[in-house]
ModelCIF file with pLDDT and N, C-alpha, C, O atoms, coordinates in Angstrom:
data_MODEL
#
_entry.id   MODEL 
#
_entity.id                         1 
_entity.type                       polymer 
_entity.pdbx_number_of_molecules   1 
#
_entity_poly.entity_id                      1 
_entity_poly.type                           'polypeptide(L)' 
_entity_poly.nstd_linkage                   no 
_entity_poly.nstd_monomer                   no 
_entity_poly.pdbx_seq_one_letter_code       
;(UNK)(UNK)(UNK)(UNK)(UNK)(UNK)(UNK)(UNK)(UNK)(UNK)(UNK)(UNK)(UNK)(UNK)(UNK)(UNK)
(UNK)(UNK)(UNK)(UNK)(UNK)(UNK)(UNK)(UNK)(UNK)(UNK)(UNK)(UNK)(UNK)(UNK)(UNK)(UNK)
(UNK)(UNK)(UNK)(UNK)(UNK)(UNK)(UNK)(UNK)(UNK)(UNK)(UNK)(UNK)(UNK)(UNK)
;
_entity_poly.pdbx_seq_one_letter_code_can   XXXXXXXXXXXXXXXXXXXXXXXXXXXXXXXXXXXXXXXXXXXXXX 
_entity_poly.pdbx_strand_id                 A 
#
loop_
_entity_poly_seq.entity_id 
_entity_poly_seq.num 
_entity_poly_seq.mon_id 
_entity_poly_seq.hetero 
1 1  UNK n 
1 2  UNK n 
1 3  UNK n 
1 4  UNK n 
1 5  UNK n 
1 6  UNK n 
1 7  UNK n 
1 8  UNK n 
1 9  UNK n 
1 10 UNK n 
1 11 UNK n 
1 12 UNK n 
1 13 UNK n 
1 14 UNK n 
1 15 UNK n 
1 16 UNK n 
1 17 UNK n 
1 18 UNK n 
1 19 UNK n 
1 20 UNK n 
1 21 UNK n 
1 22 UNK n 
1 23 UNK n 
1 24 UNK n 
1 25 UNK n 
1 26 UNK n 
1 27 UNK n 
1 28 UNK n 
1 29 UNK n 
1 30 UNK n 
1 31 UNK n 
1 32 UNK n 
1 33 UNK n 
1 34 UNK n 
1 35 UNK n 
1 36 UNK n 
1 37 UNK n 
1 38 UNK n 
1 39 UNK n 
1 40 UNK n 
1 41 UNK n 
1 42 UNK n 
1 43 UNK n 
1 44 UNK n 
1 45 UNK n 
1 46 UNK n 
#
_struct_asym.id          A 
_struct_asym.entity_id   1 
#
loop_
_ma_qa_metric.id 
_ma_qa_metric.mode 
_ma_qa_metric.name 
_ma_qa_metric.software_group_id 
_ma_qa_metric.type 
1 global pLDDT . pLDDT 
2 local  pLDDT . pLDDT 
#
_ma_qa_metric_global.metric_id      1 
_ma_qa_metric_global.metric_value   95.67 
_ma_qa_metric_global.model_id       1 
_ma_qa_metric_global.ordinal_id     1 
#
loop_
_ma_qa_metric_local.label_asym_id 
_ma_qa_metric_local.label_comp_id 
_ma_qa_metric_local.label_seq_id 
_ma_qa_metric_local.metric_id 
_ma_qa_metric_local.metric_value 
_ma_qa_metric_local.model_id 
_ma_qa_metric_local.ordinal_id 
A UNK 1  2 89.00 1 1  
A UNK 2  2 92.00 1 2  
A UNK 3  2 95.00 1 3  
A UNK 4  2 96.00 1 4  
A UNK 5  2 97.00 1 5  
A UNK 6  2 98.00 1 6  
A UNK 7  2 98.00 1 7  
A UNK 8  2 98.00 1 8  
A UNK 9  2 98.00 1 9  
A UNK 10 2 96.00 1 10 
A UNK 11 2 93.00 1 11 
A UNK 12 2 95.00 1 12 
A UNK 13 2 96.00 1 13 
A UNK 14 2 97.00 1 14 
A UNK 15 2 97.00 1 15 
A UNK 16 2 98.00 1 16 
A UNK 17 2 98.00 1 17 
A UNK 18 2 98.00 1 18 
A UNK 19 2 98.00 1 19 
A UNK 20 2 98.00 1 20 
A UNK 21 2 97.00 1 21 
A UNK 22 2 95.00 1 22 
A UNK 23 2 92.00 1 23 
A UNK 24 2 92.00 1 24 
A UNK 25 2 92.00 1 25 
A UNK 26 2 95.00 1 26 
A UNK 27 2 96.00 1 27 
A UNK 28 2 97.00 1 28 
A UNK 29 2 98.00 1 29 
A UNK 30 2 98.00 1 30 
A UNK 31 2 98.00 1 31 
A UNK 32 2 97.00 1 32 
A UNK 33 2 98.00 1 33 
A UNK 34 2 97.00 1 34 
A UNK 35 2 97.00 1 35 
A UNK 36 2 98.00 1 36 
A UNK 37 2 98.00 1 37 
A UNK 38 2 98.00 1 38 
A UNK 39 2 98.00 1 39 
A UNK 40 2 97.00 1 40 
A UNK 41 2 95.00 1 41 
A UNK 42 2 93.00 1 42 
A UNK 43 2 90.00 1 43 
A UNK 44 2 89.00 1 44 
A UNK 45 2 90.00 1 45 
A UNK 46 2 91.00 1 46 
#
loop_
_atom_site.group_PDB 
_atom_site.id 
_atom_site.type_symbol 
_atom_site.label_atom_id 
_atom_site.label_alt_id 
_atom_site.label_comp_id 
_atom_site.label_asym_id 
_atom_site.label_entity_id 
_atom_site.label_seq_id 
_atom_site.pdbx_PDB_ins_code 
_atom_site.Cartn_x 
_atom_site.Cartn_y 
_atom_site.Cartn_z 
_atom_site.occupancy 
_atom_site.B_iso_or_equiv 
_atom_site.pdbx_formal_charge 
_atom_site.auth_seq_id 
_atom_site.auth_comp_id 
_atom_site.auth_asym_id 
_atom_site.auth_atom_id 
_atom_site.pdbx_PDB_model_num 
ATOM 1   N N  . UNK A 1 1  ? 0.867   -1.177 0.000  1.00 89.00 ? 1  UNK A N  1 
ATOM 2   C CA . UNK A 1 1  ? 0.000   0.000  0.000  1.00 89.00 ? 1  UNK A CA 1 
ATOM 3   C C  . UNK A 1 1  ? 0.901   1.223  0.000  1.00 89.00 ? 1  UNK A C  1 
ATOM 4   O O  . UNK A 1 1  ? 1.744   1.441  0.870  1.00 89.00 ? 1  UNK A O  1 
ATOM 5   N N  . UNK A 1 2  ? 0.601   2.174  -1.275 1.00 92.00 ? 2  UNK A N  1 
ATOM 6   C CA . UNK A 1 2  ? 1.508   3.490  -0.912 1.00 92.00 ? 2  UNK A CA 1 
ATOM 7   C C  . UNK A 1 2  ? 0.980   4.350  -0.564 1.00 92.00 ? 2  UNK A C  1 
ATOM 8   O O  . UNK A 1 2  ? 1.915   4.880  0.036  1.00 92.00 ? 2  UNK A O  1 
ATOM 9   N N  . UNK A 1 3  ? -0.367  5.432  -0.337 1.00 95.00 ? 3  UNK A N  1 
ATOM 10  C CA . UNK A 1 3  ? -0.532  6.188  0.720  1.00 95.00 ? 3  UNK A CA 1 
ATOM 11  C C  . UNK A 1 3  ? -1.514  5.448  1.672  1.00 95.00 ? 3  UNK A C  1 
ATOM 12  O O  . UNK A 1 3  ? -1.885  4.301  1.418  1.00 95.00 ? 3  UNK A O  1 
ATOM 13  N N  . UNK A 1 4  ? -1.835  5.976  2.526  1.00 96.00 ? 4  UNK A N  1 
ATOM 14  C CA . UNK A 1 4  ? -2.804  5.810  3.682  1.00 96.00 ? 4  UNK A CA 1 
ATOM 15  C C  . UNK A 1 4  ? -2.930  7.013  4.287  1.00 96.00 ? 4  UNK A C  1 
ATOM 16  O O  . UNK A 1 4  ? -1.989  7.765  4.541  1.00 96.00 ? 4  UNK A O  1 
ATOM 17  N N  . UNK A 1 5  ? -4.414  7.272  4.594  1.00 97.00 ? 5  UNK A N  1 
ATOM 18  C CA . UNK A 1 5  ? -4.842  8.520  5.281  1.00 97.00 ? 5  UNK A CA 1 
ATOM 19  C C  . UNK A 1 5  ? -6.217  7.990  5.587  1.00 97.00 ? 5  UNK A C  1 
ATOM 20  O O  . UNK A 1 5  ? -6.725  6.877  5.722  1.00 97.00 ? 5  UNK A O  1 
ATOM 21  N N  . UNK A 1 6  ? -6.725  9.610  5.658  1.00 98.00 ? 6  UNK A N  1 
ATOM 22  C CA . UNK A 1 6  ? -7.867  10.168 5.794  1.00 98.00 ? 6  UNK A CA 1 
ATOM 23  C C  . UNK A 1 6  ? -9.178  11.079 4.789  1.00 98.00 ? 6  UNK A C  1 
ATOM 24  O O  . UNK A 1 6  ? -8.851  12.103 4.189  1.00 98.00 ? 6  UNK A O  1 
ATOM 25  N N  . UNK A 1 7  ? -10.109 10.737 4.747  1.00 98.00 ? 7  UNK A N  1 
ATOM 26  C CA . UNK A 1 7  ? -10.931 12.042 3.864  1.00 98.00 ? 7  UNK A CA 1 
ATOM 27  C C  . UNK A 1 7  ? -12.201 12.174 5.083  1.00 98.00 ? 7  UNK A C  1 
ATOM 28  O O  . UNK A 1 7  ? -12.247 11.489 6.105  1.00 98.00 ? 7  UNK A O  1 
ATOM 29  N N  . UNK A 1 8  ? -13.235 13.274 4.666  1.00 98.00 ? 8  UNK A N  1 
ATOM 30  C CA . UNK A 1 8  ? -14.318 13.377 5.721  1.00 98.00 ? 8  UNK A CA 1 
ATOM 31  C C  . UNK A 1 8  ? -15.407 13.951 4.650  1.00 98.00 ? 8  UNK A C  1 
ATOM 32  O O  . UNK A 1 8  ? -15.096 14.632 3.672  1.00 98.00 ? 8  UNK A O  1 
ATOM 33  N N  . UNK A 1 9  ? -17.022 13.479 5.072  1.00 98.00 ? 9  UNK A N  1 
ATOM 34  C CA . UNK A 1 9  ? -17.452 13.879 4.306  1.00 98.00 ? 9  UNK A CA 1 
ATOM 35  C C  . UNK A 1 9  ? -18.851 14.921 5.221  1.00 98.00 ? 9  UNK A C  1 
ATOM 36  O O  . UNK A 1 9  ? -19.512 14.229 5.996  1.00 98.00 ? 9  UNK A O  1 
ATOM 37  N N  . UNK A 1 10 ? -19.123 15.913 5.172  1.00 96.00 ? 10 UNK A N  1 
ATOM 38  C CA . UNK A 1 10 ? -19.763 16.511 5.901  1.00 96.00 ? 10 UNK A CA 1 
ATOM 39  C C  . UNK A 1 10 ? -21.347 16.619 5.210  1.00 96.00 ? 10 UNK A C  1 
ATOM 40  O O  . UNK A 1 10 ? -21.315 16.662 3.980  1.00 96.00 ? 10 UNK A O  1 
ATOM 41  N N  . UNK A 1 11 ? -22.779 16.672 5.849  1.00 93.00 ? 11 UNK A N  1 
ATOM 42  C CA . UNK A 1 11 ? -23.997 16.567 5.149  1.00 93.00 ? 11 UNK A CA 1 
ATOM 43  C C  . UNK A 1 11 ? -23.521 17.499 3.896  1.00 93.00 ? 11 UNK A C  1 
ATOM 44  O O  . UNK A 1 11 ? -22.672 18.390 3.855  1.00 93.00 ? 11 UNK A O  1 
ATOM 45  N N  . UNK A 1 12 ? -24.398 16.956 2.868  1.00 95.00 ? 12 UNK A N  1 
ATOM 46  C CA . UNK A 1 12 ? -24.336 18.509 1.869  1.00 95.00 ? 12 UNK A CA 1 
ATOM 47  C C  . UNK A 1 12 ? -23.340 18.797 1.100  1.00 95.00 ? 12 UNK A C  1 
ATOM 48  O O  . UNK A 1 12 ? -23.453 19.606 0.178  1.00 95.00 ? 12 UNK A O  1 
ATOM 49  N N  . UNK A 1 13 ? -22.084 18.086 1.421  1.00 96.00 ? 13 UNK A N  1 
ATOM 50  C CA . UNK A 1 13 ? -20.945 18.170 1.161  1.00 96.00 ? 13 UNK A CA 1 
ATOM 51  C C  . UNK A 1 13 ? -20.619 17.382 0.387  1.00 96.00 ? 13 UNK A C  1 
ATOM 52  O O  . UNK A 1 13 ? -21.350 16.428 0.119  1.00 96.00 ? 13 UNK A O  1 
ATOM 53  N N  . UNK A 1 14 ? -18.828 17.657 -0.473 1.00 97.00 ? 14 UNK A N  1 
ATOM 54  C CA . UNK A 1 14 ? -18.166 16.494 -1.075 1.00 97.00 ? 14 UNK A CA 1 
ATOM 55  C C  . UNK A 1 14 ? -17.514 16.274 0.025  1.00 97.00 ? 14 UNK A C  1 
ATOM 56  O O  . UNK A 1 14 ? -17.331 16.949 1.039  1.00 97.00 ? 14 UNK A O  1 
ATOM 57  N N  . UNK A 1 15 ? -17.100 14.965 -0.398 1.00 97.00 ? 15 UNK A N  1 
ATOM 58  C CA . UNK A 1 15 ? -15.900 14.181 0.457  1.00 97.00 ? 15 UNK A CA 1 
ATOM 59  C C  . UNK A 1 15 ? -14.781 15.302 -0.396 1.00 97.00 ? 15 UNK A C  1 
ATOM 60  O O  . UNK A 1 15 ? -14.579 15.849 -1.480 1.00 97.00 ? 15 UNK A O  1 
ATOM 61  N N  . UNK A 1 16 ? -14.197 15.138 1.177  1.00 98.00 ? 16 UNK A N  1 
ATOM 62  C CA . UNK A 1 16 ? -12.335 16.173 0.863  1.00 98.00 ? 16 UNK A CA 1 
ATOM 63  C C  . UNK A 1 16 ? -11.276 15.795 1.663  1.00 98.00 ? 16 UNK A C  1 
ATOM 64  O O  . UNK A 1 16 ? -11.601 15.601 2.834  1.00 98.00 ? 16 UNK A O  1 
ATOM 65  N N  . UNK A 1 17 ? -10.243 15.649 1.428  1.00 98.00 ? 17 UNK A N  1 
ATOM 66  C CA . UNK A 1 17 ? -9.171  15.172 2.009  1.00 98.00 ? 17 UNK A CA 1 
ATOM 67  C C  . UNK A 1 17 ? -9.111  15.773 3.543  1.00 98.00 ? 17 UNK A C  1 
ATOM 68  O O  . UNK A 1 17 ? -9.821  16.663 4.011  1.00 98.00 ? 17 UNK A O  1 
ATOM 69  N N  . UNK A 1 18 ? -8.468  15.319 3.937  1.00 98.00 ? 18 UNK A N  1 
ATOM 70  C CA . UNK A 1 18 ? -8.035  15.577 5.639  1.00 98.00 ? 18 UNK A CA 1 
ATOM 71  C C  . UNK A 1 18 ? -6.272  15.579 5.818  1.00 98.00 ? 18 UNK A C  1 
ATOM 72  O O  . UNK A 1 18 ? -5.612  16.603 5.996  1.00 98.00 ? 18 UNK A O  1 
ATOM 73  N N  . UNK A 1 19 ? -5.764  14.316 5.731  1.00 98.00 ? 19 UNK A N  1 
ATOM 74  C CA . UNK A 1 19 ? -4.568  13.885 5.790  1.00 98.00 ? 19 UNK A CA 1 
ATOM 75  C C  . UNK A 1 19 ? -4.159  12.363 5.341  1.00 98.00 ? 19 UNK A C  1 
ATOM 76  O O  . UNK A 1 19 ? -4.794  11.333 5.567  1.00 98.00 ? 19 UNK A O  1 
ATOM 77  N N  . UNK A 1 20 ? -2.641  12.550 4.485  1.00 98.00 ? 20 UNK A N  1 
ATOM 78  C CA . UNK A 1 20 ? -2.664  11.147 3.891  1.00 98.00 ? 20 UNK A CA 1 
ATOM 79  C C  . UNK A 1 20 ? -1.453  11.166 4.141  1.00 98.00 ? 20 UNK A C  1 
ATOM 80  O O  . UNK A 1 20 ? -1.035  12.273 4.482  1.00 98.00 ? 20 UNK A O  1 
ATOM 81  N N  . UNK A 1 21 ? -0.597  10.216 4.094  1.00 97.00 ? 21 UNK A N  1 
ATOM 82  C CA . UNK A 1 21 ? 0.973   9.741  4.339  1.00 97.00 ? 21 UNK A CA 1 
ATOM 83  C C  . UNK A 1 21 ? 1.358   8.834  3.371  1.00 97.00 ? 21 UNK A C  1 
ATOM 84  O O  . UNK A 1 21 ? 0.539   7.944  3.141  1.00 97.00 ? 21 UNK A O  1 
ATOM 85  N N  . UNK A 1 22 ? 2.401   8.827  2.737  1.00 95.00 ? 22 UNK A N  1 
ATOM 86  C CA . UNK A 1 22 ? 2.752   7.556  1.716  1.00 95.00 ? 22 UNK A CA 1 
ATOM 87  C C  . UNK A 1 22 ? 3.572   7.166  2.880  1.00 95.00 ? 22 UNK A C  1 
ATOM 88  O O  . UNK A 1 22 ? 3.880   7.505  4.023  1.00 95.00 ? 22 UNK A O  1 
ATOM 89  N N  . UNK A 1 23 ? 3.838   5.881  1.577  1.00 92.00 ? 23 UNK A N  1 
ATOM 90  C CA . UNK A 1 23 ? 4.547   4.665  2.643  1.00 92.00 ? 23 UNK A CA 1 
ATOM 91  C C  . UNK A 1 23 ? 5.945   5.590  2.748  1.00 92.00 ? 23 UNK A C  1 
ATOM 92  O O  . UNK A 1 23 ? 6.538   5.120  3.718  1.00 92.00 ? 23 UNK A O  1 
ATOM 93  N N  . UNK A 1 24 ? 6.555   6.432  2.323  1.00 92.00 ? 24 UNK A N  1 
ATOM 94  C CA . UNK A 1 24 ? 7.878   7.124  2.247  1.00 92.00 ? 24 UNK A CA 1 
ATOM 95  C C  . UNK A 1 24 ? 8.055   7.995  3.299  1.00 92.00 ? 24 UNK A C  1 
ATOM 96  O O  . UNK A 1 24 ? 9.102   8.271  3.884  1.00 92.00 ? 24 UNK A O  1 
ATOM 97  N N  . UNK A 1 25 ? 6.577   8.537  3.549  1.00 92.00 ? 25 UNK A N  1 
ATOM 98  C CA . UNK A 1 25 ? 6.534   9.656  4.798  1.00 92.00 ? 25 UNK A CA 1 
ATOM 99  C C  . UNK A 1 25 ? 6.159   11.042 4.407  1.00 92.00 ? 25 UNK A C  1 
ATOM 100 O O  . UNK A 1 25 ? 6.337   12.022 5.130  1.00 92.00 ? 25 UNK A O  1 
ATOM 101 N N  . UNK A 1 26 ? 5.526   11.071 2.988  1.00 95.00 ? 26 UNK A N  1 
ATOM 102 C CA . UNK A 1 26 ? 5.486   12.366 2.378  1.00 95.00 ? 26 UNK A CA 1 
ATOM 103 C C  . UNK A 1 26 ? 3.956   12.723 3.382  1.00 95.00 ? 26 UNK A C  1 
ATOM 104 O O  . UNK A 1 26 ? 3.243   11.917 3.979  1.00 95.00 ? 26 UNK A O  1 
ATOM 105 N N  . UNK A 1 27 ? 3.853   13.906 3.296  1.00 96.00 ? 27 UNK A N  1 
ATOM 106 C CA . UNK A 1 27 ? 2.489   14.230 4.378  1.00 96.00 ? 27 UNK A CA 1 
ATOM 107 C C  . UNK A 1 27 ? 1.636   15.051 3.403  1.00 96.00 ? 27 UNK A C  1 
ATOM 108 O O  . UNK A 1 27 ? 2.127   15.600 2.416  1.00 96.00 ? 27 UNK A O  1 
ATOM 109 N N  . UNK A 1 28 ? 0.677   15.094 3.640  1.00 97.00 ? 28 UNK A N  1 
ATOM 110 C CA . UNK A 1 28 ? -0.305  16.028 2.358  1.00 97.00 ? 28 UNK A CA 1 
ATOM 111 C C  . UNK A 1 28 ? -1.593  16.411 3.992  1.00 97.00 ? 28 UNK A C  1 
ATOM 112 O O  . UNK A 1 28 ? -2.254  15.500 4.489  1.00 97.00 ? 28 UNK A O  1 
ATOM 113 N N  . UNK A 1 29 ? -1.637  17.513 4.386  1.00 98.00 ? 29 UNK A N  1 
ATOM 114 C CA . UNK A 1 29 ? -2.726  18.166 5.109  1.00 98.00 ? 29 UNK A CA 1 
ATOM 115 C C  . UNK A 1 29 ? -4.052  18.738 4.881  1.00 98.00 ? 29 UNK A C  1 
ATOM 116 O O  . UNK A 1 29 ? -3.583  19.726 4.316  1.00 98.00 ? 29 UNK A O  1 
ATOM 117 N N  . UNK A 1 30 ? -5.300  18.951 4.841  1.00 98.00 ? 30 UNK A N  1 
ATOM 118 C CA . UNK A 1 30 ? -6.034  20.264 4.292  1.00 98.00 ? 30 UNK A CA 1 
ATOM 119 C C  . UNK A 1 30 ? -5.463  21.141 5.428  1.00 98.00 ? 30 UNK A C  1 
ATOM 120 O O  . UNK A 1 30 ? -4.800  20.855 6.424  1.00 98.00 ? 30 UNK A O  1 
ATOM 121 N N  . UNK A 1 31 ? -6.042  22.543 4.844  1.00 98.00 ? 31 UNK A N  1 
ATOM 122 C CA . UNK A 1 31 ? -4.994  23.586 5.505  1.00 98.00 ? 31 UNK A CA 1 
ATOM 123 C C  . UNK A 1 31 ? -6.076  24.227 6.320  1.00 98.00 ? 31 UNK A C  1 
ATOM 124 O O  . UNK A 1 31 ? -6.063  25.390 6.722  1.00 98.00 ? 31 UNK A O  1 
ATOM 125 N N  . UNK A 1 32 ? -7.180  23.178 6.552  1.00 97.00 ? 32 UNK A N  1 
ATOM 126 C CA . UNK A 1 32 ? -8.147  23.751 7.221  1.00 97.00 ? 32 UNK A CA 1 
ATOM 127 C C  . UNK A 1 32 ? -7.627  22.939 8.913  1.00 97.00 ? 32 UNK A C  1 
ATOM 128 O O  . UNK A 1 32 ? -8.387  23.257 9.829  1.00 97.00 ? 32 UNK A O  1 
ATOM 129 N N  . UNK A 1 33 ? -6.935  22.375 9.152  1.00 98.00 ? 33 UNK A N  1 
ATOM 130 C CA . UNK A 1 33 ? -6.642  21.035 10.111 1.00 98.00 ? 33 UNK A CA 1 
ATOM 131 C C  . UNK A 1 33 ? -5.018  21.267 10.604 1.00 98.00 ? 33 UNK A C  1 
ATOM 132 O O  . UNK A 1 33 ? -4.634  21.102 11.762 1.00 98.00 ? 33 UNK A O  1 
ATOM 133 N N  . UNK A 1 34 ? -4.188  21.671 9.502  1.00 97.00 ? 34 UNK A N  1 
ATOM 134 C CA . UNK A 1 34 ? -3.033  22.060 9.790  1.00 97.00 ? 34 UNK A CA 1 
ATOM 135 C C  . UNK A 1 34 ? -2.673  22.679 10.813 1.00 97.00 ? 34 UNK A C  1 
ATOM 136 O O  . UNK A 1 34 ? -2.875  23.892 10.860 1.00 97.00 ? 34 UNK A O  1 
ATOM 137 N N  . UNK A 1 35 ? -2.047  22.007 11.893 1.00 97.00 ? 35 UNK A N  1 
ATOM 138 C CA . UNK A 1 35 ? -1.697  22.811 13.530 1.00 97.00 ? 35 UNK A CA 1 
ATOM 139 C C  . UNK A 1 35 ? -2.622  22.082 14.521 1.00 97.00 ? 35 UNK A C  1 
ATOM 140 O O  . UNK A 1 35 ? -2.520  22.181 15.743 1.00 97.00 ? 35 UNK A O  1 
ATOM 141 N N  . UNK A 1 36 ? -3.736  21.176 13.724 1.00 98.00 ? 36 UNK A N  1 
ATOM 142 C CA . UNK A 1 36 ? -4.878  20.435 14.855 1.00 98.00 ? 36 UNK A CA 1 
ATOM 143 C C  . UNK A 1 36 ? -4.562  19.166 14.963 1.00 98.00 ? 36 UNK A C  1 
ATOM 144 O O  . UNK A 1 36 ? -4.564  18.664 16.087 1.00 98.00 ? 36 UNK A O  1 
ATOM 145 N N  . UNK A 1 37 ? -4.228  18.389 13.828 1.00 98.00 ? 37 UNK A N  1 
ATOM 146 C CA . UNK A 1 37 ? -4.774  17.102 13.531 1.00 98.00 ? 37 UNK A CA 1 
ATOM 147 C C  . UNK A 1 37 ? -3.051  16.304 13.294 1.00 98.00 ? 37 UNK A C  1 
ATOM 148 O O  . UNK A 1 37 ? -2.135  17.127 13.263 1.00 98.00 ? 37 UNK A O  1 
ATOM 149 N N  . UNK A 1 38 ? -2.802  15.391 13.198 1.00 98.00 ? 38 UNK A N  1 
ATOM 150 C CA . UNK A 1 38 ? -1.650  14.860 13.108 1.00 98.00 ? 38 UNK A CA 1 
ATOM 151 C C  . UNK A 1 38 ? -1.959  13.544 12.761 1.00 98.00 ? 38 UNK A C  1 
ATOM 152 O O  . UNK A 1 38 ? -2.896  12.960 13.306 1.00 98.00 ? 38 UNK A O  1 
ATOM 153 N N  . UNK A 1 39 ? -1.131  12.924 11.747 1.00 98.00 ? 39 UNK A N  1 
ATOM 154 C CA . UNK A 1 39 ? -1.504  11.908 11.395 1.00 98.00 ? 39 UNK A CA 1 
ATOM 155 C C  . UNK A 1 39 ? 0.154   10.885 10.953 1.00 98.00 ? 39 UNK A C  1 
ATOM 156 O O  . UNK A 1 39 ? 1.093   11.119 10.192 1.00 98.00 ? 39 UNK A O  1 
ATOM 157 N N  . UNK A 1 40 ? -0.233  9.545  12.050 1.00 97.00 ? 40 UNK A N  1 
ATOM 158 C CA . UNK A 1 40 ? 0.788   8.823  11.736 1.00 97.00 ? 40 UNK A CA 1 
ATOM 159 C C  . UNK A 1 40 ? 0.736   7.407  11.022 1.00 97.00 ? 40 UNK A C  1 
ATOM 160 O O  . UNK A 1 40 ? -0.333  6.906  11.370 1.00 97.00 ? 40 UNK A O  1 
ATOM 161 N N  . UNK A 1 41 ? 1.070   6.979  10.606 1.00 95.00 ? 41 UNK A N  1 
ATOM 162 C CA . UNK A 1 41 ? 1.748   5.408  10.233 1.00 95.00 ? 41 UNK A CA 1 
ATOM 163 C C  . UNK A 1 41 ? 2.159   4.292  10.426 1.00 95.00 ? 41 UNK A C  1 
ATOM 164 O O  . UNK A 1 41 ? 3.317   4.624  10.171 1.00 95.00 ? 41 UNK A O  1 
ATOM 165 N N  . UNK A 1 42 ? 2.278   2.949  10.718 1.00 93.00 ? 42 UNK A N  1 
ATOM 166 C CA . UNK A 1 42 ? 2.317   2.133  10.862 1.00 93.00 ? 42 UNK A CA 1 
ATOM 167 C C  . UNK A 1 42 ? 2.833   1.195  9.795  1.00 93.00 ? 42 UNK A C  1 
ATOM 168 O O  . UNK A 1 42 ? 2.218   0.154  9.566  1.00 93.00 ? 42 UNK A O  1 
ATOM 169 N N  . UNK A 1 43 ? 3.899   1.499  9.150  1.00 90.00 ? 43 UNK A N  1 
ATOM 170 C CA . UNK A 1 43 ? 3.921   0.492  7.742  1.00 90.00 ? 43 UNK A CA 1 
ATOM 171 C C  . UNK A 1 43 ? 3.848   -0.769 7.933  1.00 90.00 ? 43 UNK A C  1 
ATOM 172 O O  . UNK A 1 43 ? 3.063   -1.450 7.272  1.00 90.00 ? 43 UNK A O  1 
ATOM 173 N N  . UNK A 1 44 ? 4.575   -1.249 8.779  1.00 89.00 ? 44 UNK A N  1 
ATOM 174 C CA . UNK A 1 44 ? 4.846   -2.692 8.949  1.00 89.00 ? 44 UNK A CA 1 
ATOM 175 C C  . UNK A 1 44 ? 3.247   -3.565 9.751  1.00 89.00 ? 44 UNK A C  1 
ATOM 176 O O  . UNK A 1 44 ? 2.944   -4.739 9.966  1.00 89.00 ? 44 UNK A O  1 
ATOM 177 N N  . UNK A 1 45 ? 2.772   -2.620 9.914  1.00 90.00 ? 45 UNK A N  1 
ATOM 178 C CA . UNK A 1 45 ? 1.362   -3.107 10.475 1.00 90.00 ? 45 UNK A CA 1 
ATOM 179 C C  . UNK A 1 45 ? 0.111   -2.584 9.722  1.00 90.00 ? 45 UNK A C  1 
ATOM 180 O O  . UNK A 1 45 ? -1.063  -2.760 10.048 1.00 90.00 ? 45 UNK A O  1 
ATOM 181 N N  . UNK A 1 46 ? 0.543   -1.975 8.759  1.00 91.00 ? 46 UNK A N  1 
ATOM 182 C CA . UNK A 1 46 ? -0.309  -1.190 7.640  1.00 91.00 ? 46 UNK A CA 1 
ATOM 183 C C  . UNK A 1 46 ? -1.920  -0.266 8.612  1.00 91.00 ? 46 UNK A C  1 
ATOM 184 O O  . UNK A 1 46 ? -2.728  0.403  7.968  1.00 91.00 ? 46 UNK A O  1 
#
């Protein structure tokens, strides 16, 4: 598996990203969450 994250989908709404991690460690945030939310990994346990 190469990324793993998050999306959220709110009533009314599209689904939109949150936070995702590749297996490398690259980080991708929405910048609505950035400074709140933190998101880690587990590769070997996926």
């Amino acid at each position: 598996i190469d990324v793993m994250g998050w999306y959220r989908q709110a009533p009314g709404k599209p689904r939109e990203l949150v936070a995702v991690r590749s297996r490398g460690g690259t980080l991708n945030y929405a910048d609505s969450v950035k400074g709140r939310f933190t998101i880690s990994r587990d590769n070997a346990r996926n």
